[in-house]
Structures are given as C-alpha cells and as structure tokens.
PDB file of N, CA and C in Angstrom:
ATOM      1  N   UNK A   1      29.570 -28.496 -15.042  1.00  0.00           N
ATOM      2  CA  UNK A   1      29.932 -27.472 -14.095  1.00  0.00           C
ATOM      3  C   UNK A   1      29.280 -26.149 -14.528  1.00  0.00           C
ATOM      4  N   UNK A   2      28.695 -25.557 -13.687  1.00  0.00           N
ATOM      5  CA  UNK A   2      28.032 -24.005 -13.578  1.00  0.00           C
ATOM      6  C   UNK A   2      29.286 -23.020 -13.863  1.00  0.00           C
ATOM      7  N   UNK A   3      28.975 -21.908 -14.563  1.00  0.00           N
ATOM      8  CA  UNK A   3      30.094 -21.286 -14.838  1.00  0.00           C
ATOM      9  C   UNK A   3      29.019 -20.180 -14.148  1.00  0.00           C
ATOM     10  N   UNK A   4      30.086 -18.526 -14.198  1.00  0.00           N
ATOM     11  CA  UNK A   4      29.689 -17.425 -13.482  1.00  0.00           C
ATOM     12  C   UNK A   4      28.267 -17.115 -14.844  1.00  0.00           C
ATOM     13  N   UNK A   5      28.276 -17.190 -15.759  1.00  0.00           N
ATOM     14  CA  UNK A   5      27.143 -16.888 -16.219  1.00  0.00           C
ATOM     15  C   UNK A   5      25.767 -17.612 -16.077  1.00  0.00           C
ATOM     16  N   UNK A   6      26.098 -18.923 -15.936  1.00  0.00           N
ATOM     17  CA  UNK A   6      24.603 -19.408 -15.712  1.00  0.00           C
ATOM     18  C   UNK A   6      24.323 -19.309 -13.964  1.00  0.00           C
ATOM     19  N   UNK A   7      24.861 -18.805 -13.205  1.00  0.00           N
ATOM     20  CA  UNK A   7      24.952 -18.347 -11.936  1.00  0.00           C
ATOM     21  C   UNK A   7      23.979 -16.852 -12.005  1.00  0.00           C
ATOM     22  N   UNK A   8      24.597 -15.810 -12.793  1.00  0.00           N
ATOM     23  CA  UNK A   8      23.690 -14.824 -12.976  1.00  0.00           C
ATOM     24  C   UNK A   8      22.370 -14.755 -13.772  1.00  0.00           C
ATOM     25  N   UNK A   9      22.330 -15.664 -14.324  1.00  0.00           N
ATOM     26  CA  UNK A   9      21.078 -15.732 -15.061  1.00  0.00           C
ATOM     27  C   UNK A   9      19.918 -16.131 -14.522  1.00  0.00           C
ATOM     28  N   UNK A  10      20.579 -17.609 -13.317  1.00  0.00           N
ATOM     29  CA  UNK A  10      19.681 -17.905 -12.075  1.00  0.00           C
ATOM     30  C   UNK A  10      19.303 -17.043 -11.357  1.00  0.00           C
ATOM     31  N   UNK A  11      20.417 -16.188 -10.907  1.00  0.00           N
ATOM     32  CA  UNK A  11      19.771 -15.238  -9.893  1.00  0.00           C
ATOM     33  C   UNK A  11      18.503 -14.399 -10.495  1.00  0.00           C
ATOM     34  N   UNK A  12      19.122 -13.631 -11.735  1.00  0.00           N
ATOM     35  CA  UNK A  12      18.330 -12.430 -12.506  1.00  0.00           C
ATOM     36  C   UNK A  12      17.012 -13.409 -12.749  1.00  0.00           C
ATOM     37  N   UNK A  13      16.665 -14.719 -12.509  1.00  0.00           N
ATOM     38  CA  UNK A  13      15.684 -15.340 -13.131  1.00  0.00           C
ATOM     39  C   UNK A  13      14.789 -14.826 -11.526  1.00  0.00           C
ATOM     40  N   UNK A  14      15.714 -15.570 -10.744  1.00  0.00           N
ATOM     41  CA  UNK A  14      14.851 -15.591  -8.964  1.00  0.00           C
ATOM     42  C   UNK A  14      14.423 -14.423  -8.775  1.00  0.00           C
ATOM     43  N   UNK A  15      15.740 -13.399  -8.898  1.00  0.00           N
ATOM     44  CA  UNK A  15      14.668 -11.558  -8.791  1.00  0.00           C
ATOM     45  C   UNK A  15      13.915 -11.235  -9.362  1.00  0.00           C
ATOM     46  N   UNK A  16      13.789 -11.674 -11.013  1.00  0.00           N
ATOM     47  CA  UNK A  16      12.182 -11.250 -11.361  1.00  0.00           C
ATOM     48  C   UNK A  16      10.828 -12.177 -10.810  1.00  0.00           C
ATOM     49  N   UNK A  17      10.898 -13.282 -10.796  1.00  0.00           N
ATOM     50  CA  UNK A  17       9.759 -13.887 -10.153  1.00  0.00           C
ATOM     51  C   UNK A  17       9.635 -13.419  -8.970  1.00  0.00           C
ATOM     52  N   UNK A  18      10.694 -13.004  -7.926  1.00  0.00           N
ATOM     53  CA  UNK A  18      10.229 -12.638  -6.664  1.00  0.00           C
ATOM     54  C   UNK A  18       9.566 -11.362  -7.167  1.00  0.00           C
ATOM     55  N   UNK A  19       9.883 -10.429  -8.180  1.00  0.00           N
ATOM     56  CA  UNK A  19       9.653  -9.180  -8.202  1.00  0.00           C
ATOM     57  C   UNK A  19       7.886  -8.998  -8.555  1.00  0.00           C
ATOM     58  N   UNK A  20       7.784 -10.051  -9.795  1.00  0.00           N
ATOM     59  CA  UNK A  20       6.685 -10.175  -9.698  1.00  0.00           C
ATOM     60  C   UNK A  20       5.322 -10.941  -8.891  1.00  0.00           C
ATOM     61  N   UNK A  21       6.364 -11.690  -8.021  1.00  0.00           N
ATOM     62  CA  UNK A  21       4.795 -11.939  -6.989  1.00  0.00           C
ATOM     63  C   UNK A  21       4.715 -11.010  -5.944  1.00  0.00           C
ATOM     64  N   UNK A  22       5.837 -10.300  -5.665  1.00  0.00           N
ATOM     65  CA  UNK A  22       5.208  -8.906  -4.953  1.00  0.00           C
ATOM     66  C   UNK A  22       4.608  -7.919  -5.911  1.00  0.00           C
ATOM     67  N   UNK A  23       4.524  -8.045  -6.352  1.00  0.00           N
ATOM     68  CA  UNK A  23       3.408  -6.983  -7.282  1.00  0.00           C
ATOM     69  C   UNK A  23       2.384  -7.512  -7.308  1.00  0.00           C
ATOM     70  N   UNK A  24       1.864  -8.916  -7.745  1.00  0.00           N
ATOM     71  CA  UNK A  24       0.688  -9.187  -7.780  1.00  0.00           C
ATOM     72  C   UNK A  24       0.409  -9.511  -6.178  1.00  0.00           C
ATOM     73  N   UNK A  25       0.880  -9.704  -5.776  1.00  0.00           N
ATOM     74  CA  UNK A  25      -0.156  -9.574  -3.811  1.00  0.00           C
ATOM     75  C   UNK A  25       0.142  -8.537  -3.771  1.00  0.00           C
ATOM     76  N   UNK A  26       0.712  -7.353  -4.178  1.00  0.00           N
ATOM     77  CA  UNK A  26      -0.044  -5.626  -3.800  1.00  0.00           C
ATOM     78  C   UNK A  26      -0.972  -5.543  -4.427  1.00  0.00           C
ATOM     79  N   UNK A  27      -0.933  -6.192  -5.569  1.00  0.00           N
ATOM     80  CA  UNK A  27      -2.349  -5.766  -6.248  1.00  0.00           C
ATOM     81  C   UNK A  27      -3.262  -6.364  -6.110  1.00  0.00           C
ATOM     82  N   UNK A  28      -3.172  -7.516  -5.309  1.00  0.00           N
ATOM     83  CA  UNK A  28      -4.408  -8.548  -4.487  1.00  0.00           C
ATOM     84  C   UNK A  28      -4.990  -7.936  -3.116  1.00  0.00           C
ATOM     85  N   UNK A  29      -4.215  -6.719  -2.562  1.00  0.00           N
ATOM     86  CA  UNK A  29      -3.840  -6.589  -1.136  1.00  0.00           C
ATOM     87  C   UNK A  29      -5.069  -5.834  -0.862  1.00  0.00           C
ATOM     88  N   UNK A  30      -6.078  -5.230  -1.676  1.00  0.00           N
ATOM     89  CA  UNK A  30      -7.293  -4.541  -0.989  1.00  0.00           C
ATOM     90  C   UNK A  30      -7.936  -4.134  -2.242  1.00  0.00           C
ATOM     91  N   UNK A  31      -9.007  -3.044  -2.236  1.00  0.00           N
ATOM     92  CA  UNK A  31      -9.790  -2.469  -3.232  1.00  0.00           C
ATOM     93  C   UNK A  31      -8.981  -1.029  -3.389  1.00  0.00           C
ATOM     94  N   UNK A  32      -9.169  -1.006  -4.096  1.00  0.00           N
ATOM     95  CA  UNK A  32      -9.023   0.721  -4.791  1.00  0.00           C
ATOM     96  C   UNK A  32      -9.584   2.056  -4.321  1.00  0.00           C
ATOM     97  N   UNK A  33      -9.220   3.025  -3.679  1.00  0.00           N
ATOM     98  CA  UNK A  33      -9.526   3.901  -3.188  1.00  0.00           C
ATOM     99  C   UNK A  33     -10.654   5.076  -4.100  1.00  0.00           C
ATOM    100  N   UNK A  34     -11.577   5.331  -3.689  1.00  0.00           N
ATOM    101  CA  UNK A  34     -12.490   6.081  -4.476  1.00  0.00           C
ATOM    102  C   UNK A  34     -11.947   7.549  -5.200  1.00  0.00           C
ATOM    103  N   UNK A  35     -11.286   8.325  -4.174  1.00  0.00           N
ATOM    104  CA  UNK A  35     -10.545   9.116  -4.170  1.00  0.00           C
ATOM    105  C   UNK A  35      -9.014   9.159  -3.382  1.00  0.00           C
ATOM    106  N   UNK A  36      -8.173  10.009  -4.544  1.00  0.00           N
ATOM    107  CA  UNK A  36      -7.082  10.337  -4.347  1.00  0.00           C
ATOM    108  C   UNK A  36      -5.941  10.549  -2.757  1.00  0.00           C
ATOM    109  N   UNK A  37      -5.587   9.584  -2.549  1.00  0.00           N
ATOM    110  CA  UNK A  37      -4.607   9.880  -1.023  1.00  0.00           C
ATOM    111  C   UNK A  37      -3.638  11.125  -0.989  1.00  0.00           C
ATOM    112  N   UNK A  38      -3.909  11.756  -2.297  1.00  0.00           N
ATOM    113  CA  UNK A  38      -2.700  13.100  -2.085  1.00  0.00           C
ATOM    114  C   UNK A  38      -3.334  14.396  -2.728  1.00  0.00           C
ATOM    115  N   UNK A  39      -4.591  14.306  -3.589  1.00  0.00           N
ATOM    116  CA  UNK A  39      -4.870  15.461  -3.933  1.00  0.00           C
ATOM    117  C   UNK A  39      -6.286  15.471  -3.643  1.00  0.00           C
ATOM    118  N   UNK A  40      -7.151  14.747  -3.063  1.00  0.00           N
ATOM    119  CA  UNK A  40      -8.551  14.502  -3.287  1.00  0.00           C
ATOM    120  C   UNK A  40      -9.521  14.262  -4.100  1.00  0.00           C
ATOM    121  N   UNK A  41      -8.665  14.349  -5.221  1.00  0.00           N
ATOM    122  CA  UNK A  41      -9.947  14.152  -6.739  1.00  0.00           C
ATOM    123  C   UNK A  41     -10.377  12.796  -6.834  1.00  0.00           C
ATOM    124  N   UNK A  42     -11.655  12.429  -7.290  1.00  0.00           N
ATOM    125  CA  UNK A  42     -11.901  11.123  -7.438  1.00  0.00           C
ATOM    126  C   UNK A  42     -11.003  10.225  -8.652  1.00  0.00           C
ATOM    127  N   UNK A  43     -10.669   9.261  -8.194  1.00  0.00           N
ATOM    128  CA  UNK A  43     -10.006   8.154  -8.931  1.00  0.00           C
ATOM    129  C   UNK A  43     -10.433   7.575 -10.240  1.00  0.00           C
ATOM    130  N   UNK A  44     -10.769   7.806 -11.464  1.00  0.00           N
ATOM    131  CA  UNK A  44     -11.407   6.915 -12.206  1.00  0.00           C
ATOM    132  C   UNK A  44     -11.782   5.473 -12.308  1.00  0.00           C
ATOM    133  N   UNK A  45     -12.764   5.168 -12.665  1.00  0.00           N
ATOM    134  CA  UNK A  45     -13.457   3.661 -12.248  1.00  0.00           C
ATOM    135  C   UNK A  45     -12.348   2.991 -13.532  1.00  0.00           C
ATOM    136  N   UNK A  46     -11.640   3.381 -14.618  1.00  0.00           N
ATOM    137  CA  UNK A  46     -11.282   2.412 -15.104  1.00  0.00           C
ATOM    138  C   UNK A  46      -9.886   2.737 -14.684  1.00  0.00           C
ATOM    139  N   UNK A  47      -9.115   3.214 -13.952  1.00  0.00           N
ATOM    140  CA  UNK A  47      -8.043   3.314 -12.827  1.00  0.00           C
ATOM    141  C   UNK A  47      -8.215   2.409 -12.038  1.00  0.00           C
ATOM    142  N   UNK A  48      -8.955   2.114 -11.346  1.00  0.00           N
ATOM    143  CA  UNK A  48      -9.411   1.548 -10.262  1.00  0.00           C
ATOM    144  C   UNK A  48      -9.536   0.057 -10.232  1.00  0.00           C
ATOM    145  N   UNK A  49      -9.945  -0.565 -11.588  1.00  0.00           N
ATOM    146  CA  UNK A  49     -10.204  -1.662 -12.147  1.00  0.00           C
ATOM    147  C   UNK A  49      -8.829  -2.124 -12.555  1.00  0.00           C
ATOM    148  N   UNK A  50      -8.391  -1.353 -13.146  1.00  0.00           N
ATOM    149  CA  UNK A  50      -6.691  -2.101 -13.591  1.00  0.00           C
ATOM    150  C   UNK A  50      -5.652  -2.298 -12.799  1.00  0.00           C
ATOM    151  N   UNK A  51      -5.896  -1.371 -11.988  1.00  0.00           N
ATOM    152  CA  UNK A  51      -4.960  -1.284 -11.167  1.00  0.00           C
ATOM    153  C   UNK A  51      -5.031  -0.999  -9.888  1.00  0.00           C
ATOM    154  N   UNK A  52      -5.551  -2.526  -9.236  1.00  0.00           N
ATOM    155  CA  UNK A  52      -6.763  -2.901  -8.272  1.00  0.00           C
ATOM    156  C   UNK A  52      -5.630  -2.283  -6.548  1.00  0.00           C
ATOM    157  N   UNK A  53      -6.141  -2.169  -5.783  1.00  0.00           N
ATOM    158  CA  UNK A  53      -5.424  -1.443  -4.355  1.00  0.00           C
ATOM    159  C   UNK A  53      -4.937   0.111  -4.877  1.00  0.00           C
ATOM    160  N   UNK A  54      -4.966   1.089  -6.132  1.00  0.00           N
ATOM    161  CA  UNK A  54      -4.417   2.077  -6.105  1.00  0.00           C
ATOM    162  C   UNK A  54      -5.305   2.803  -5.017  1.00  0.00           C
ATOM    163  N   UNK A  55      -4.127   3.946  -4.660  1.00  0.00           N
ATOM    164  CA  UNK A  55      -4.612   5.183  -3.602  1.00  0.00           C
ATOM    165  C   UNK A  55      -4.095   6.555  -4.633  1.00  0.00           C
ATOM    166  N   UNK A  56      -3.858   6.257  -5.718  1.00  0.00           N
ATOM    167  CA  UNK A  56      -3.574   7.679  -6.105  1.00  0.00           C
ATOM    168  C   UNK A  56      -4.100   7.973  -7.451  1.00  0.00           C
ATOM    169  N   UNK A  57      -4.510   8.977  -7.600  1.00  0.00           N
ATOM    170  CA  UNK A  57      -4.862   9.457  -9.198  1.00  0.00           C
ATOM    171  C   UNK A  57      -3.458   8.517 -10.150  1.00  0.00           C
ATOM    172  N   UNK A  58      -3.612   9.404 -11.166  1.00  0.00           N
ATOM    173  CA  UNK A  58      -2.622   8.720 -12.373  1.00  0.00           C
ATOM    174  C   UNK A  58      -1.474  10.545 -12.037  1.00  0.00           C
ATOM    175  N   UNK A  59      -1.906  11.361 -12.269  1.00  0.00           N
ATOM    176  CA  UNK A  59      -0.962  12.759 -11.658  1.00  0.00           C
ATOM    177  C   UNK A  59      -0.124  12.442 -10.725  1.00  0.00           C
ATOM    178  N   UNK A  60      -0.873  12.071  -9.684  1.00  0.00           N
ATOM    179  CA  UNK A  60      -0.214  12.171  -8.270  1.00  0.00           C
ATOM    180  C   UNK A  60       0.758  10.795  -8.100  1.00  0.00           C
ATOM    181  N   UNK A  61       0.360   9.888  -8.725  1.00  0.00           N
ATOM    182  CA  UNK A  61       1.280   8.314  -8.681  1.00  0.00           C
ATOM    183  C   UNK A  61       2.594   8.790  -9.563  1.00  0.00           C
ATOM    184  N   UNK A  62       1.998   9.686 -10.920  1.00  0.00           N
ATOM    185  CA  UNK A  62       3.551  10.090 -11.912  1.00  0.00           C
ATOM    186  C   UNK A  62       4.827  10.819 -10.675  1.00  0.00           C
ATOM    187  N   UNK A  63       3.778  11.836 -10.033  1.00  0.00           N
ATOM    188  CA  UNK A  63       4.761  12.580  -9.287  1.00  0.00           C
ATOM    189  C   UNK A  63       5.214  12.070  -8.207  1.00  0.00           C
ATOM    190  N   UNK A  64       4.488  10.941  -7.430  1.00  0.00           N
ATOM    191  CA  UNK A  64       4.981  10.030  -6.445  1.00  0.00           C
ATOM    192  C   UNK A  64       6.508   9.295  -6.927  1.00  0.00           C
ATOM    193  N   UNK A  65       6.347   8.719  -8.247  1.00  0.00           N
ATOM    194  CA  UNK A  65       7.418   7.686  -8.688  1.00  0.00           C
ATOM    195  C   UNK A  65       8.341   8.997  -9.398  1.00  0.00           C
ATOM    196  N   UNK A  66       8.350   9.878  -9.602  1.00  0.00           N
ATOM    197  CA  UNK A  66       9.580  10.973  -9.800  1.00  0.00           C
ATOM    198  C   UNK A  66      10.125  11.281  -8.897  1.00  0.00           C
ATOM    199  N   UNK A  67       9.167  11.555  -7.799  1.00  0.00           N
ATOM    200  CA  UNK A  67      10.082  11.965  -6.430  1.00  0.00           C
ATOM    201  C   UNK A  67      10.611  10.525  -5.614  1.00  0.00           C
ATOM    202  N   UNK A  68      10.531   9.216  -6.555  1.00  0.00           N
ATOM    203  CA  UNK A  68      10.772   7.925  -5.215  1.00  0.00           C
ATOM    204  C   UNK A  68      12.621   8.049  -6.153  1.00  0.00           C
ATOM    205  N   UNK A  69      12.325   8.125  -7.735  1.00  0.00           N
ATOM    206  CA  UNK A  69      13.275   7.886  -8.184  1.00  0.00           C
ATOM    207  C   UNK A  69      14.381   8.866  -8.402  1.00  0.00           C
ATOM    208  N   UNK A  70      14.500   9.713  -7.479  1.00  0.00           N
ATOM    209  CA  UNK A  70      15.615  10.491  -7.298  1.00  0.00           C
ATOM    210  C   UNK A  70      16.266  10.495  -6.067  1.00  0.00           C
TER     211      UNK A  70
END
C-alpha cells in the first residue's frame, strides 16, 4: 500500500520532469536574438549559444526575473 509520502514524491518526481521538458522545447523553440528585446545592445555570441531562443541581454533577463518574482 502507497502511503501519503510515496504519493508526494511521485508527484514532486512528475513536476520536475514536466518542468524540465518545458525548458528544453523553449530552448529548442527558435534561434537567439542578435540583439536585446528590451534595451537594444547586442547579445553576446557566447549568450546566444548557451542559451539558445534568448531575447534578452544577461542585465535585462536579471531585471526581467526580479520584476516576474515579486
């Protein structure tokens, strides 16, 4: 018999795999923007490479995810 803990452990198992295949098809989902969607500066080529579909500098993504997480 399943008790309440191996119940949560299943779940917490299912939300990270779901969590991570939406991350990797965003990061499958297009090429990398040359320049910046919020400030205009060009993007660095080794930005761009790691962290394949970005639209934002590394500045503008910090201040994106400060202002998502409040």
């Amino acid at each position: 018999m399943t008790d309440m803990f191996d119940r949560a452990q299943e779940l917490e198992q299912r939300q990270r795999e779901e969590a991570l295949a939406r991350h990797a098809a965003k990061q499958q989902a297009g090429s990398s923007f040359s320049h910046c969607n919020d400030c205009g500066e060009p993007i660095p080529e080794r930005r761009r490479l790691c962290v394949p579909g970005c639209t934002r500098c590394i500045d503008c993504q910090n201040e994106h995810e400060k202002r998502s997480a409040r």
